[in-house]
C-alpha atoms as a PDB file:
ATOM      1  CA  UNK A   1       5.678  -6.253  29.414  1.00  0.00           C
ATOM      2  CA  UNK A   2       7.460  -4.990  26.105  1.00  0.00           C
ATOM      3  CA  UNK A   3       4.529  -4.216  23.259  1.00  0.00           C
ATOM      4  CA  UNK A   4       5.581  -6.162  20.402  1.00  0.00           C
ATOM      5  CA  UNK A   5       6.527  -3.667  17.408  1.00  0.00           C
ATOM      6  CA  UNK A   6       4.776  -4.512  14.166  1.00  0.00           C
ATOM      7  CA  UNK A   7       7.269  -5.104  11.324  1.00  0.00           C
ATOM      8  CA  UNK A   8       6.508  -5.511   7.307  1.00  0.00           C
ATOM      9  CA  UNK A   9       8.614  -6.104   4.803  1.00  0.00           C
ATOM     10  CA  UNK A  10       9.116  -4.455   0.785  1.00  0.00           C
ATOM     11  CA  UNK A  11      11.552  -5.883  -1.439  1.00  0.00           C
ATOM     12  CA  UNK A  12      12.958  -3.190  -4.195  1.00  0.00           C
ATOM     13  CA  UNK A  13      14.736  -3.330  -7.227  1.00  0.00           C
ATOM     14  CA  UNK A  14      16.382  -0.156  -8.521  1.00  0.00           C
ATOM     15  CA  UNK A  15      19.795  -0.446  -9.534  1.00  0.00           C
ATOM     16  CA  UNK A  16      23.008  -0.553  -7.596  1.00  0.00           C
ATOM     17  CA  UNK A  17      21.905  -1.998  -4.160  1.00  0.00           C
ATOM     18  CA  UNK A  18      24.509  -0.005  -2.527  1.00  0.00           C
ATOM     19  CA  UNK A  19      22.405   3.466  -3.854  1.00  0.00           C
ATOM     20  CA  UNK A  20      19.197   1.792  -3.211  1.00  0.00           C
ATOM     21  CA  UNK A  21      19.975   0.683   0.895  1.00  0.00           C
ATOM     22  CA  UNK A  22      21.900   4.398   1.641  1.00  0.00           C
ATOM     23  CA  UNK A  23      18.451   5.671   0.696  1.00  0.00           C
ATOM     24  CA  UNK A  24      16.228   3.704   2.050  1.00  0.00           C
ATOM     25  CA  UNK A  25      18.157   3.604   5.305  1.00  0.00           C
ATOM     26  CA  UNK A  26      16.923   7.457   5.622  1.00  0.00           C
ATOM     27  CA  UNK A  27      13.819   6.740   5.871  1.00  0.00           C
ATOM     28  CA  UNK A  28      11.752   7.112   9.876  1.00  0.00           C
ATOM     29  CA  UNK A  29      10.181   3.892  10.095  1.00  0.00           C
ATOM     30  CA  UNK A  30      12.723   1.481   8.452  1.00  0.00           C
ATOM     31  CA  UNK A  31      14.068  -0.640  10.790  1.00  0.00           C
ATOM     32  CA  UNK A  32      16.393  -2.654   8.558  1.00  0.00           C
ATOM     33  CA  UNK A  33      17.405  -2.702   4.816  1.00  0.00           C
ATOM     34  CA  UNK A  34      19.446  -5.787   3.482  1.00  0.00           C
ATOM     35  CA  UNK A  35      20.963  -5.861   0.114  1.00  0.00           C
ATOM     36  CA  UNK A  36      20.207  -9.392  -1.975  1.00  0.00           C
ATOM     37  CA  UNK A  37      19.582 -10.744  -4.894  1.00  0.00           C
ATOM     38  CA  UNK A  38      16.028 -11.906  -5.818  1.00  0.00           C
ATOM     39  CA  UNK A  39      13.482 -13.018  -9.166  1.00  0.00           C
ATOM     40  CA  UNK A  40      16.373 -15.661 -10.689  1.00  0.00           C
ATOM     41  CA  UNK A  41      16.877 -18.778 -11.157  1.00  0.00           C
ATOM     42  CA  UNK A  42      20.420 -19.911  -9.029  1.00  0.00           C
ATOM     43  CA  UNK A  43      20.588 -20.956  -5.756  1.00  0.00           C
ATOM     44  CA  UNK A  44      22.314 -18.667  -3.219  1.00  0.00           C
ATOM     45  CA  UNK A  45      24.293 -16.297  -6.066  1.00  0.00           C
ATOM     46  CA  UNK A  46      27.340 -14.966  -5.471  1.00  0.00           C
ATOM     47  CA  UNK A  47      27.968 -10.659  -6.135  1.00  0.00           C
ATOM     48  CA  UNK A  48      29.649 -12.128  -9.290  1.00  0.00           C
ATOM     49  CA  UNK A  49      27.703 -14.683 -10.694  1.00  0.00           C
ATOM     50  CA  UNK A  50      24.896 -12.166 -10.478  1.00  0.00           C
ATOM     51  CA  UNK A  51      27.044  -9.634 -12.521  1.00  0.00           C
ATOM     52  CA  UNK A  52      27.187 -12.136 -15.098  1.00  0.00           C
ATOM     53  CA  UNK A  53      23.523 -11.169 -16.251  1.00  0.00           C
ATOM     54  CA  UNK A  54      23.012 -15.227 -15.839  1.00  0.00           C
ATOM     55  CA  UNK A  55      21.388 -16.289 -12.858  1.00  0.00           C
ATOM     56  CA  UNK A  56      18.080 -14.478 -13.269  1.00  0.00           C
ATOM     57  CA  UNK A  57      17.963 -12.254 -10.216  1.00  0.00           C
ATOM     58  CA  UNK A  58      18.177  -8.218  -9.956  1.00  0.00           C
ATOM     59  CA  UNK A  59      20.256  -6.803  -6.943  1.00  0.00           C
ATOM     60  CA  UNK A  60      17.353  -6.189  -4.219  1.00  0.00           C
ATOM     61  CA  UNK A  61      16.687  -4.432  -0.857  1.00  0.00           C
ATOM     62  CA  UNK A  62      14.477  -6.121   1.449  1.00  0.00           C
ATOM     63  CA  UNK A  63      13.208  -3.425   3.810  1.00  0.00           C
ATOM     64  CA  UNK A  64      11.862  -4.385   7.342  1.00  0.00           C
ATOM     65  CA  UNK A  65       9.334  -1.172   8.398  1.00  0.00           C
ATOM     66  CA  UNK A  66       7.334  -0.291  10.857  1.00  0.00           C
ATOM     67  CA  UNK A  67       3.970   0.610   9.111  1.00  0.00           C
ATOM     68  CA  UNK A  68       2.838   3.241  11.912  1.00  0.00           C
ATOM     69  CA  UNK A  69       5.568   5.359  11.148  1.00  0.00           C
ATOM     70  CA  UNK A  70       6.090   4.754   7.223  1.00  0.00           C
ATOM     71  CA  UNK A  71       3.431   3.258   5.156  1.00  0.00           C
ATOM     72  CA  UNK A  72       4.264   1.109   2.346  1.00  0.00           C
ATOM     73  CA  UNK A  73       3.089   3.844  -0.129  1.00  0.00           C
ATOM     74  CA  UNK A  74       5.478   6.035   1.098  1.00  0.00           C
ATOM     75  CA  UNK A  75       7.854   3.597   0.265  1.00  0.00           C
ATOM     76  CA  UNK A  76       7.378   3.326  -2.920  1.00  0.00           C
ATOM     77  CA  UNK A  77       6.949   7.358  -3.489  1.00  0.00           C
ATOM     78  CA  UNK A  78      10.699   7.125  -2.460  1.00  0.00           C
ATOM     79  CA  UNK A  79      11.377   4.465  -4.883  1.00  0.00           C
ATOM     80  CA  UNK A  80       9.924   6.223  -7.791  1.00  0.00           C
ATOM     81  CA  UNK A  81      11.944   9.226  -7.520  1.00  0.00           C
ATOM     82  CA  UNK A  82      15.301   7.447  -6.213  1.00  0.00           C
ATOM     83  CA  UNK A  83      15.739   5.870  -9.883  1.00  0.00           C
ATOM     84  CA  UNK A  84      14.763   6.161 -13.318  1.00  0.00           C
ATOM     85  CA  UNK A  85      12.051   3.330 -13.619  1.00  0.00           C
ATOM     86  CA  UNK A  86      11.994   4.343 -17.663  1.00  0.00           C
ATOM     87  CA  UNK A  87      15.133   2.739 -18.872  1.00  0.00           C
ATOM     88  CA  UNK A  88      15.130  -1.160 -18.888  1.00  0.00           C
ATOM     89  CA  UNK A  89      17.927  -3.010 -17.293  1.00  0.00           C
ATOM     90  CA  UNK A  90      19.572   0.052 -16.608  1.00  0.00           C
ATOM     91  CA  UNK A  91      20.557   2.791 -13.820  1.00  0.00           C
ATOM     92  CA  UNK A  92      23.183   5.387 -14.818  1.00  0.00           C
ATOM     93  CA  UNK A  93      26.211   3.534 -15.625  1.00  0.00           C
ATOM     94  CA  UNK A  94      25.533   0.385 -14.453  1.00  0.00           C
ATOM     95  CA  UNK A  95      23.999  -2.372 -17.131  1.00  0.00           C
ATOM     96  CA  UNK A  96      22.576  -5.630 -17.025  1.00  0.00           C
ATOM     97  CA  UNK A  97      19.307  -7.227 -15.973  1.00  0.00           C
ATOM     98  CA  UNK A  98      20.856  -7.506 -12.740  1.00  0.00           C
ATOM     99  CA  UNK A  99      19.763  -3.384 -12.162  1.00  0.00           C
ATOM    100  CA  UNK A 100      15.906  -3.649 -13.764  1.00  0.00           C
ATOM    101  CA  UNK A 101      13.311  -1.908 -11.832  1.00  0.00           C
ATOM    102  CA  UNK A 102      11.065  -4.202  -9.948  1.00  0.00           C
ATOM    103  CA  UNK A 103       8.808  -4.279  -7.336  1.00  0.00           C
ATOM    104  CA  UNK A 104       8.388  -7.814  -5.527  1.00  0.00           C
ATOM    105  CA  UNK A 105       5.655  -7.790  -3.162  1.00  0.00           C
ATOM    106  CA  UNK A 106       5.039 -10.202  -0.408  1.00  0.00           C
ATOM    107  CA  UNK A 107       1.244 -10.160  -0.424  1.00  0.00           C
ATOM    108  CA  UNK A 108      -1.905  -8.781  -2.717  1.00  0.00           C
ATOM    109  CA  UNK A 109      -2.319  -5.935  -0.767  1.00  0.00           C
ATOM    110  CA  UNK A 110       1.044  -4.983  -1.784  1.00  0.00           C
ATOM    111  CA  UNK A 111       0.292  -5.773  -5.478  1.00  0.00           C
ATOM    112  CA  UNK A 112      -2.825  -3.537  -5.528  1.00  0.00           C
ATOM    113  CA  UNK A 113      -0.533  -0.681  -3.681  1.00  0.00           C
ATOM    114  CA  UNK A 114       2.420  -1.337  -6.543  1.00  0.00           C
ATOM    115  CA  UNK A 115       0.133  -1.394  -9.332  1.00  0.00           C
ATOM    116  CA  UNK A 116      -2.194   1.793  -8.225  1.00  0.00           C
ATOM    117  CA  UNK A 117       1.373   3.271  -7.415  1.00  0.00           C
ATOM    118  CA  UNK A 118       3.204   2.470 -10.356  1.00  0.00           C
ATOM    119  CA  UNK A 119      -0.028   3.762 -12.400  1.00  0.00           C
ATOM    120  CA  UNK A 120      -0.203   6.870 -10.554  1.00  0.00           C
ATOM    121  CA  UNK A 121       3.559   7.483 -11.677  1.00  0.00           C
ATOM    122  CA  UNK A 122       3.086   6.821 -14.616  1.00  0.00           C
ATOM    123  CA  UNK A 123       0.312   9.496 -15.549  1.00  0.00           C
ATOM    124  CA  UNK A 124       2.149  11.834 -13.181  1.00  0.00           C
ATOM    125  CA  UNK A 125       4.486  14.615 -15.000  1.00  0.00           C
ATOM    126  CA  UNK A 126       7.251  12.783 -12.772  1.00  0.00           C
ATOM    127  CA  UNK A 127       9.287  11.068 -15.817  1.00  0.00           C
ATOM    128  CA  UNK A 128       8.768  11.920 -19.218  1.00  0.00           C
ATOM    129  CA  UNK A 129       9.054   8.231 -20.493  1.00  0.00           C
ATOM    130  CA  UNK A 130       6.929   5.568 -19.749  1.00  0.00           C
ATOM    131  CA  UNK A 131       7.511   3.494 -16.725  1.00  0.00           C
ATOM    132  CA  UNK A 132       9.233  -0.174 -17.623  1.00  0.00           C
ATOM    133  CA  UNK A 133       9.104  -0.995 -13.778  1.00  0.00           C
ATOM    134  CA  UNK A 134       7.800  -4.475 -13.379  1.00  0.00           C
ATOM    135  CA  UNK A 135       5.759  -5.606 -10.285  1.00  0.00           C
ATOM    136  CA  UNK A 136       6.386  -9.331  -9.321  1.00  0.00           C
ATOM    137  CA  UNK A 137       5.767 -11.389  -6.652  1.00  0.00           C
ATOM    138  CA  UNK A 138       8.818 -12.415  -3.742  1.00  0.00           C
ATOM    139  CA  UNK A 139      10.450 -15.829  -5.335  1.00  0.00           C
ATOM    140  CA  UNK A 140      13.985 -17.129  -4.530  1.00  0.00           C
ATOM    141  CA  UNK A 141      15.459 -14.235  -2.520  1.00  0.00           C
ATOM    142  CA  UNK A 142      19.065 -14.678  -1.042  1.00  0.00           C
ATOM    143  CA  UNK A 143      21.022 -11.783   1.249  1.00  0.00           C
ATOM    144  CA  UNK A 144      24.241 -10.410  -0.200  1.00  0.00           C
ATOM    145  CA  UNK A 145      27.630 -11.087   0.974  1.00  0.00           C
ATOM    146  CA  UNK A 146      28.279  -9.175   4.221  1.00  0.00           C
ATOM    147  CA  UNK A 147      30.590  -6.627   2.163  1.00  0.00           C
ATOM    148  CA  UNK A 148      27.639  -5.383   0.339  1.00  0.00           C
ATOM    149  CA  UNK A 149      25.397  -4.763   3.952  1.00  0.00           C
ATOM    150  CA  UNK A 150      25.989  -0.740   4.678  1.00  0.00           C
ATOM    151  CA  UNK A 151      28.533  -0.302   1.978  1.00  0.00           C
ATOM    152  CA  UNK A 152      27.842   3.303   2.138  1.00  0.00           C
ATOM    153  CA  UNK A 153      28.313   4.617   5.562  1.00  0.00           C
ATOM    154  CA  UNK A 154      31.649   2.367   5.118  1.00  0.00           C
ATOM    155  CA  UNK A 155      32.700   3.037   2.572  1.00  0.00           C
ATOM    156  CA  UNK A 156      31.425   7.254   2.033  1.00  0.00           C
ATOM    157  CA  UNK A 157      34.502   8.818   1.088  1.00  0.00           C
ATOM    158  CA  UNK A 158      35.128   6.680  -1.833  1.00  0.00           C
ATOM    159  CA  UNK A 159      34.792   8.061  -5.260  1.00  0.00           C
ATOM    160  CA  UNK A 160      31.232   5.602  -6.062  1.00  0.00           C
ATOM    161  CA  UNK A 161      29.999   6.812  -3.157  1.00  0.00           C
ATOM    162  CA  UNK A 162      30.790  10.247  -3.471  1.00  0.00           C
ATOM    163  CA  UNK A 163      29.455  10.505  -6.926  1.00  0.00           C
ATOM    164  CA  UNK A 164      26.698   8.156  -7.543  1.00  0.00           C
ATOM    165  CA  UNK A 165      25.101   7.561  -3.911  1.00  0.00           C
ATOM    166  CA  UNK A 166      25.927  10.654  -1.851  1.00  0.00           C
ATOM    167  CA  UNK A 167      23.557  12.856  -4.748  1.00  0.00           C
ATOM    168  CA  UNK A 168      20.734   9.779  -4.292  1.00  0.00           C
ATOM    169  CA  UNK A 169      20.545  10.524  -0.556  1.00  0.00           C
ATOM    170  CA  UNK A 170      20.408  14.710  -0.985  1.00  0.00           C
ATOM    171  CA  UNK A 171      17.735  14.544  -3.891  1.00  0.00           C
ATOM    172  CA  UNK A 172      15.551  11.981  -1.217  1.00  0.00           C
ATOM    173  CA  UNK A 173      16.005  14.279   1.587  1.00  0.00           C
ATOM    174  CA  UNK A 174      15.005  17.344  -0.463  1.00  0.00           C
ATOM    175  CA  UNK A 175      12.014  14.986  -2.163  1.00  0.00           C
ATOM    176  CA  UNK A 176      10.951  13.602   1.422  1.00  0.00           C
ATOM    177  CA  UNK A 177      12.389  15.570   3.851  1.00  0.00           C
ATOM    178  CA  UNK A 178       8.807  14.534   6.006  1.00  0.00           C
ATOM    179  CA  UNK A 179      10.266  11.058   5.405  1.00  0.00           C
ATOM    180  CA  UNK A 180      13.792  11.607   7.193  1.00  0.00           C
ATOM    181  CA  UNK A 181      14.928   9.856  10.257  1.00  0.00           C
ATOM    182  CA  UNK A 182      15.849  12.756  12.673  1.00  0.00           C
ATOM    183  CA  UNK A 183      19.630  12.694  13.751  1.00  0.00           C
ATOM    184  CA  UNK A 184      20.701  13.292  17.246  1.00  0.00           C
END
């Protein structure tokens, strides 16, 4: 009989969820990464009603990992250095409320971890401003279109890709290179 793998889940906000899955999909231990939409108020948003800036909800990964091989902390380690967390409703180019920095845990351990972590990050020399990441809990989450799921390794050699997300996934594998999934 197959053991049954134990699976958790984080849901990030950091921007572009195109930048945000390429990274996280490096990671040992992640199992899955789905780009959504989550923290607003309309049902089941489309890419561009979320664009808008009028339903409420950030673009979101919701990581499925395996906590024996990454722990949540680790997680969010990545997530601090993958974005600026310092610059409200904003990554790079892209602006709107849609690409705020959140963290929306499932459970209060989570919380405690996001809180302790953000805190940590925040005292660390890591960013020079202060950190504008808010930590809220999992409400009204919805998947993205099936364009948005791996738009990366799809789509690498376009010029998005090659610009914004291609230097994401170097500076985490130079950050975490402990963290990367070994390639055959």
């Amino acid at each position: 009989m197959e053991e049954m793998r134990k699976e958790e889940e984080a849901t990030l906000a950091a921007g572009c969820f195109w930048c945000v899955e390429a990274v996280f999909r490096q990671i040992r231990g992640v199992i899955r990464v789905e780009p959504g939409y989550a923290g607003g108020h309309v049902k089941n948003p489309s890419y561009r009603e979320v664009c808008s800036g009028r339903t409420g909800h950030a673009e979101v990964v919701r990581i499925v990992f395996d906590p024996e091989r990454v722990s949540y902390k680790e997680l969010l380690q990545v997530f601090w250095h993958s974005h600026d967390p310092t610059t409200p409703d904003r990554q790079g180019a892209d602006r709107g409320t849609q690409y705020r920095s959140v963290i929306f845990y499932h459970n209060e351990s989570q919380k405690k971890e996001a809180l302790d972590s953000r805190k940590a990050c925040d005292e660390s020399a890591l960013w020079p401003d202060p950190i504008v990441t808010s930590i809220e809990a999992l409400k009204n989450y919805y998947p993205a279109e099936p364009e948005h799921h791996n738009y990366f390794a799809l789509h690498a050699h376009e010029p998005y890709c090659t610009l914004v997300i291609r230097p994401k996934i170097e500076k985490g594998k130079q950050d975490f290179p402990h963290l990367m999934k070994v390639r055959d």
